[in-house]
C-alpha atoms as a PDB file:
ATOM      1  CA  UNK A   1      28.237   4.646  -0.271  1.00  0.00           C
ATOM      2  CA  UNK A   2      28.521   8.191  -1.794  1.00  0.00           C
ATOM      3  CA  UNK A   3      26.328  10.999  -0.818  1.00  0.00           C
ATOM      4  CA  UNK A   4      23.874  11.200  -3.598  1.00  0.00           C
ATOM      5  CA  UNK A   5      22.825  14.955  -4.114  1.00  0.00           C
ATOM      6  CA  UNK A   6      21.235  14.719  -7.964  1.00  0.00           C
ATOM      7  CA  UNK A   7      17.242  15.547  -7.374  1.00  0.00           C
ATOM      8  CA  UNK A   8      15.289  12.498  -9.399  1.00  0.00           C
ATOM      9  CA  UNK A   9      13.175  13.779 -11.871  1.00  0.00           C
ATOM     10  CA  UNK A  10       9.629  12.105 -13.291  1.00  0.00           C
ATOM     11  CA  UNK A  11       7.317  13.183 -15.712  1.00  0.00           C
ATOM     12  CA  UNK A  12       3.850  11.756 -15.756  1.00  0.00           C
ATOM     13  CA  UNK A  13       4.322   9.388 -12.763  1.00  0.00           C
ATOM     14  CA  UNK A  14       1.728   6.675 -11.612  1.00  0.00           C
ATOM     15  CA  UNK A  15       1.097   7.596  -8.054  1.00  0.00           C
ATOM     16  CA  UNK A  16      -0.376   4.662  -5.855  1.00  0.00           C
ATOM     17  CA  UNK A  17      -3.807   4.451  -5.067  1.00  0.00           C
ATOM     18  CA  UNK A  18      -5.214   3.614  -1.641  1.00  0.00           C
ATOM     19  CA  UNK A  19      -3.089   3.136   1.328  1.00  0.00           C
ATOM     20  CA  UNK A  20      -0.022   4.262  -0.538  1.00  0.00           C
ATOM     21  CA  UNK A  21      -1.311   7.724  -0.984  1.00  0.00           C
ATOM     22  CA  UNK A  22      -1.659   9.332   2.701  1.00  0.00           C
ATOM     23  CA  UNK A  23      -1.330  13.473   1.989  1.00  0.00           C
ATOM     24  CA  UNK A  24      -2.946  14.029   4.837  1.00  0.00           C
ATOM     25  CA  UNK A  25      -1.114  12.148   7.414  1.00  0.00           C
ATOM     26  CA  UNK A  26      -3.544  10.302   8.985  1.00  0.00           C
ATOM     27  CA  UNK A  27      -2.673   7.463  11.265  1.00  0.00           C
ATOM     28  CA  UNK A  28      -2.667   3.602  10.091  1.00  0.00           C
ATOM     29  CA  UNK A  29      -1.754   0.337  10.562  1.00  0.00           C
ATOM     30  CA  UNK A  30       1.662   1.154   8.955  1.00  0.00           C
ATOM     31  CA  UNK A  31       2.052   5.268   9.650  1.00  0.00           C
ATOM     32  CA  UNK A  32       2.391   7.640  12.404  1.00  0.00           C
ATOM     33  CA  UNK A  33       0.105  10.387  12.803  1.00  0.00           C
ATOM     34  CA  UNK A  34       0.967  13.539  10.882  1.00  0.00           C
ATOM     35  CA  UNK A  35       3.172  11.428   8.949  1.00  0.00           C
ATOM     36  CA  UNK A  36       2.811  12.839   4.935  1.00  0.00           C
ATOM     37  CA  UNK A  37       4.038  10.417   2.197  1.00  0.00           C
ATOM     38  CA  UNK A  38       2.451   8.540  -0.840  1.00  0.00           C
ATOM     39  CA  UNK A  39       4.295   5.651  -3.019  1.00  0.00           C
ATOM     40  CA  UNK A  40       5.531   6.748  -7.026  1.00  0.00           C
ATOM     41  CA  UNK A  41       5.431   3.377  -9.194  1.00  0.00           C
ATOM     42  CA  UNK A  42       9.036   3.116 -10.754  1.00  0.00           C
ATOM     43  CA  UNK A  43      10.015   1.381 -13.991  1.00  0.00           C
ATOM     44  CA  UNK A  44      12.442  -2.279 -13.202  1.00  0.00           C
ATOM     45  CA  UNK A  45      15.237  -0.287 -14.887  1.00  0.00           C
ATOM     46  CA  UNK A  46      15.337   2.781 -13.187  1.00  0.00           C
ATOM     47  CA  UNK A  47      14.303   0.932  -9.650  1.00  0.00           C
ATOM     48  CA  UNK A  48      17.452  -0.957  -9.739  1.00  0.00           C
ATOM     49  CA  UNK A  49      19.422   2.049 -10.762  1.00  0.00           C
ATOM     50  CA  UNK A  50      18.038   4.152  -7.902  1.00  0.00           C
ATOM     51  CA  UNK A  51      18.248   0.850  -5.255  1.00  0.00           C
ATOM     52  CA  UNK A  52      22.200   0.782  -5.920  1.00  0.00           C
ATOM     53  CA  UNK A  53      22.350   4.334  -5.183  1.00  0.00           C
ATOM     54  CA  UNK A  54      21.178   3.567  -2.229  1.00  0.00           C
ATOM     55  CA  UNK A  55      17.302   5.318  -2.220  1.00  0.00           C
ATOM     56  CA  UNK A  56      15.140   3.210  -0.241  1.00  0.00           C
ATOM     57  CA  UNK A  57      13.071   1.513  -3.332  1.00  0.00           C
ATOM     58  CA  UNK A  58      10.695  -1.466  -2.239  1.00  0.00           C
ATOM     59  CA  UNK A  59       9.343  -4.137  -4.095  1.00  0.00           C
ATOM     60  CA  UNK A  60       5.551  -5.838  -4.140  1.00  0.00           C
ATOM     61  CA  UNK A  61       5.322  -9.312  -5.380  1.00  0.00           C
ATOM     62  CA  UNK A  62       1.795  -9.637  -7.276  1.00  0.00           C
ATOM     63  CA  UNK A  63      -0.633 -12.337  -6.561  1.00  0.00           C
ATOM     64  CA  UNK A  64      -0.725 -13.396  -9.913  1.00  0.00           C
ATOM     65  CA  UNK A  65       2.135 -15.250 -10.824  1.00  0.00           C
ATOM     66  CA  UNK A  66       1.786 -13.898 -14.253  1.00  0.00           C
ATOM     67  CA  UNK A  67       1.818 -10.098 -13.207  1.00  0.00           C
ATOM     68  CA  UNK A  68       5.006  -8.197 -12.997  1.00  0.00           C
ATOM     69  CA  UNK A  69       6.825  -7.061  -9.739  1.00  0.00           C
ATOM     70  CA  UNK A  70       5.442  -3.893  -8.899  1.00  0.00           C
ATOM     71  CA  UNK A  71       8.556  -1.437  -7.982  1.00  0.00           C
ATOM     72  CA  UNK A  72       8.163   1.713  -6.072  1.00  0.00           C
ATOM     73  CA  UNK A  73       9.360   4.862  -3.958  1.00  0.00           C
ATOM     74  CA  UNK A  74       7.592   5.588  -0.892  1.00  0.00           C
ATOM     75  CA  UNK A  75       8.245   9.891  -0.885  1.00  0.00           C
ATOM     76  CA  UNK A  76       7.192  12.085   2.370  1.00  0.00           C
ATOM     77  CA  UNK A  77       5.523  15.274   2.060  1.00  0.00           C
ATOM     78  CA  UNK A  78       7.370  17.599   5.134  1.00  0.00           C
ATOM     79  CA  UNK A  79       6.563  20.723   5.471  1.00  0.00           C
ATOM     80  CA  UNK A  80       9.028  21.351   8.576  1.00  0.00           C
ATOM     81  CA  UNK A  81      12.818  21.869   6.812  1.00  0.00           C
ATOM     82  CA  UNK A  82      12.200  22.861   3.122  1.00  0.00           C
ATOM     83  CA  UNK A  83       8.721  23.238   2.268  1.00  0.00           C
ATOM     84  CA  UNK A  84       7.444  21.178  -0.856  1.00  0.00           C
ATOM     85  CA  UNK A  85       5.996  23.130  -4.281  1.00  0.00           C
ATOM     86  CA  UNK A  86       2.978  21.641  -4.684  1.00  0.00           C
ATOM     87  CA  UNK A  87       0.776  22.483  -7.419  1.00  0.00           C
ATOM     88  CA  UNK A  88      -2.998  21.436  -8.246  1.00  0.00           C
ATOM     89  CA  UNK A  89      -4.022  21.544 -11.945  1.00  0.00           C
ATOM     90  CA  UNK A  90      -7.311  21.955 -13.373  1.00  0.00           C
ATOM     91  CA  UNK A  91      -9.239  23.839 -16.451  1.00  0.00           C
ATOM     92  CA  UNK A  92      -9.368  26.854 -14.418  1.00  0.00           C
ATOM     93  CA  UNK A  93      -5.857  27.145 -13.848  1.00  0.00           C
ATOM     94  CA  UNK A  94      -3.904  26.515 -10.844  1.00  0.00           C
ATOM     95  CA  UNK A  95      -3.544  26.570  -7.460  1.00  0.00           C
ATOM     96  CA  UNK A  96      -0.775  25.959  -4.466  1.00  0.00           C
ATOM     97  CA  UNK A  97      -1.871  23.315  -2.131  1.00  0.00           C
ATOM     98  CA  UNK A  98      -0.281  24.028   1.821  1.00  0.00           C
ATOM     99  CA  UNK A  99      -0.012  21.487   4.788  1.00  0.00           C
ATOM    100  CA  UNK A 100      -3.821  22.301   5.193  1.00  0.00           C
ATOM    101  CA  UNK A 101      -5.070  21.589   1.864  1.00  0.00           C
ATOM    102  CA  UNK A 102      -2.823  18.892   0.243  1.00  0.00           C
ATOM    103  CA  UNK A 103      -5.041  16.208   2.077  1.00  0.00           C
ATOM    104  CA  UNK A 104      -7.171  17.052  -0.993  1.00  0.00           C
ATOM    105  CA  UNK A 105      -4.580  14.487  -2.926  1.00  0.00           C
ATOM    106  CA  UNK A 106      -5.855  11.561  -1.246  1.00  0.00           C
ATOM    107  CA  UNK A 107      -8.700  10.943  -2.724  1.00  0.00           C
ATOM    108  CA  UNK A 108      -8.559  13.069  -6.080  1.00  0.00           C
ATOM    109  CA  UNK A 109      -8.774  11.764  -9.359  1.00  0.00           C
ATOM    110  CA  UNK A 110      -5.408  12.409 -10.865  1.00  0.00           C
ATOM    111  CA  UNK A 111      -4.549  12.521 -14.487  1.00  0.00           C
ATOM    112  CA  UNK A 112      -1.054  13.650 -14.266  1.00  0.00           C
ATOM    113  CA  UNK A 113       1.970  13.929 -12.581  1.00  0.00           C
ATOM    114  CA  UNK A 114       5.189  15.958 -12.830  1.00  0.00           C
ATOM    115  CA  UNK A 115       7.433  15.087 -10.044  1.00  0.00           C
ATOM    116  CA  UNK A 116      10.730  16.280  -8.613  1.00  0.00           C
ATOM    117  CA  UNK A 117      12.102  14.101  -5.674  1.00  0.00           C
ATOM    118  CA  UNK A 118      15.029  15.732  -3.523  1.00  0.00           C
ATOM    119  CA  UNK A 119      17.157  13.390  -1.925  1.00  0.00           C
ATOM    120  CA  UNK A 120      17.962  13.362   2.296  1.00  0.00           C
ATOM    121  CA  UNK A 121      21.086  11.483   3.400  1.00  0.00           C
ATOM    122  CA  UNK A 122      21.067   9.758   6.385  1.00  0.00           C
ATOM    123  CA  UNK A 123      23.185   8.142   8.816  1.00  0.00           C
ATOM    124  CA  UNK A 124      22.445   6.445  12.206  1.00  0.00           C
ATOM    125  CA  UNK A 125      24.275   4.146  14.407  1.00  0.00           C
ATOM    126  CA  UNK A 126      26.511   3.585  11.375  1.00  0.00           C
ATOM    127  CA  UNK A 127      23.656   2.547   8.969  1.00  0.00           C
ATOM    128  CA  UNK A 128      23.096   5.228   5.683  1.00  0.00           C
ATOM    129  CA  UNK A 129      20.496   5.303   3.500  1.00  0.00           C
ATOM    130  CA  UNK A 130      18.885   8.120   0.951  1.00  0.00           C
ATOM    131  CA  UNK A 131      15.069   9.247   2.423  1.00  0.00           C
ATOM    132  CA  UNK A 132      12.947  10.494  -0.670  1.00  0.00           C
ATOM    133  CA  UNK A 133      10.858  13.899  -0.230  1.00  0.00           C
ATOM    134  CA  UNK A 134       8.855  15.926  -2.646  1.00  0.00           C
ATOM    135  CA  UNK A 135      10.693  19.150  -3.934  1.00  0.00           C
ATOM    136  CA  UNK A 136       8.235  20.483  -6.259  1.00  0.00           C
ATOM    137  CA  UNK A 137       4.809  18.688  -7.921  1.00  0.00           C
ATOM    138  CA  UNK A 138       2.233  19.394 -10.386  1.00  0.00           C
ATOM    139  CA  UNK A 139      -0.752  17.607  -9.992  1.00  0.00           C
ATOM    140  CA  UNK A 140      -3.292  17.602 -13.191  1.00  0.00           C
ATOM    141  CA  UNK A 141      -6.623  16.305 -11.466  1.00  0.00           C
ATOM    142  CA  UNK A 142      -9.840  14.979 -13.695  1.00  0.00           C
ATOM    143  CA  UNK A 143     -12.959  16.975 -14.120  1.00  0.00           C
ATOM    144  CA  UNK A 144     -16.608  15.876 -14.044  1.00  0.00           C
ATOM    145  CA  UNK A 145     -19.007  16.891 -16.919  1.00  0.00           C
ATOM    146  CA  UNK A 146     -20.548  19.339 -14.619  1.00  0.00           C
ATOM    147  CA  UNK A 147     -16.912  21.091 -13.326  1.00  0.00           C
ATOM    148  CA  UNK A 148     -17.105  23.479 -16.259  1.00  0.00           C
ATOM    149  CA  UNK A 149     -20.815  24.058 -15.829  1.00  0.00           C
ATOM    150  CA  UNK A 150     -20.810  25.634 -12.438  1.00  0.00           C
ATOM    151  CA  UNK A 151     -17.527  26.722 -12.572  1.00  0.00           C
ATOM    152  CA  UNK A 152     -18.926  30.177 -12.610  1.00  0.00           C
ATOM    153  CA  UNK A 153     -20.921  30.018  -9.935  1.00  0.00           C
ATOM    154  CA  UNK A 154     -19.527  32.256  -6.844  1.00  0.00           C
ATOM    155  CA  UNK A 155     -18.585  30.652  -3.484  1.00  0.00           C
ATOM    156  CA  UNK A 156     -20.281  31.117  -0.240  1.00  0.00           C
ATOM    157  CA  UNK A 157     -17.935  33.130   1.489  1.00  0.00           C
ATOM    158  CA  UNK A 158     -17.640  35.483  -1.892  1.00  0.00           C
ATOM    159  CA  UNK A 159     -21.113  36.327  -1.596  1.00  0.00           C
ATOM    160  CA  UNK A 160     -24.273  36.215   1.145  1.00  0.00           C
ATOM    161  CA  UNK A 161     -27.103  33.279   0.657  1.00  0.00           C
ATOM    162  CA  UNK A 162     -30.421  34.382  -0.541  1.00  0.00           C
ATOM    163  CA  UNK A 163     -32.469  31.495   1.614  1.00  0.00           C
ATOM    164  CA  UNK A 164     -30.706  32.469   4.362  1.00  0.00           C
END
C-alpha cells in the first residue's frame, strides 16, 4: 500500500450522534479514557474509495432490512502532535474550542459541518493502515429562540452580582 498524504476534505458532514461523538474523552465500554474521537457518516461511493486507500472506514448493518448500510470514519481529536483547528459557530460569531472546551461538542446541537481530515500512516509488526484525525473544523451549532434575547446580557465573571 502507498503512503496516502492527500488531507480528505468534507463540507457539511453528518457527524454521529450518541456514542459515536466522544469530544471529551470520557471512558466507555468501547474507549479509553482521554481518548478524543467522534464517527463522520460517509457516502457508499466515497467509503469504498477511501477503504481501498487503506483509511480505516467501518460499516453498520441496519436493523431494518430495508435501511441502507450506514458507512463511516471514526476521526480522533489529539491535541498532543499537531493540534486540531477547531472552530464553534454561532450568530454571535465565533470562537476556538481547546482540549478544555471541545467537550462542549458532545452534546451540542449541530447544524453544520466543515471538515478537514489529515491522514496518519501507520505501521506495526508489519501491519499498515491510515488513522484519521481532525486538521481543522467549523462547527455551526443551533440556537434557541431565547439565544438572541439574552445574548446581551453580561457574564458573571464580567461583572459583580447585585443579590450577592
Amino acid at each position: 500500500m502507498s503512503k496516502v498524504t492527500n488531507c480528505i476534505s468534507i463540507e457539511n458532514a453528518y457527524l454521529l450522534p450518541g456514542s459515536f461523538r466522544n469530544f471529551s474523552g470520557r471512558e466507555g465500554r468501547f474507549n479509553a479514557a482521554g481518548v478524543r474521537s467522534f464517527c463522520v457518516k460517509l457516502e457508499p461511493d466515497f467509503a469504498a474509495k477511501l477503504k481501498g486507500d487503506g483509511w480505516n472506514v467501518r460499516t453498520l448493518i441496519p436493523r431494518d432490512p430495508q435501511d441502507d448500510t450506514l458507512y463511516y470514519l471514526q476521526v480522533s481529536v489529539s491535541y498532543k502532535a499537531i493540534p486540531p483547528k477547531i472552530i464553534l459557530i454561532n450568530s454571535s460569531g465565533k470562537v476556538s474550542l481547546d482540549e478544555n472546551s471541545v467537550g462542549l461538542l458532545d452534546s451540542a446541537d449541530i447544524e453544520n459541518v466543515d471538515l478537514i481530515i489529515r491522514p496518519y500512516n501507520w505501521e506495526v509488526n508489519g501491519k499498515t493502515g491510515i488513522k484519521a484525525y481532525v486538521k481543522s473544523m467549523y462547527v455551526t451549532i443551533a440556537e434557541d429562540e431565547f439565544e438572541a434575547k439574552y445574548r446581551d446580557v453580561p457574564d458573571e465573571e464580567e461583572e459583580e452580582l447585585p443579590f450577592i
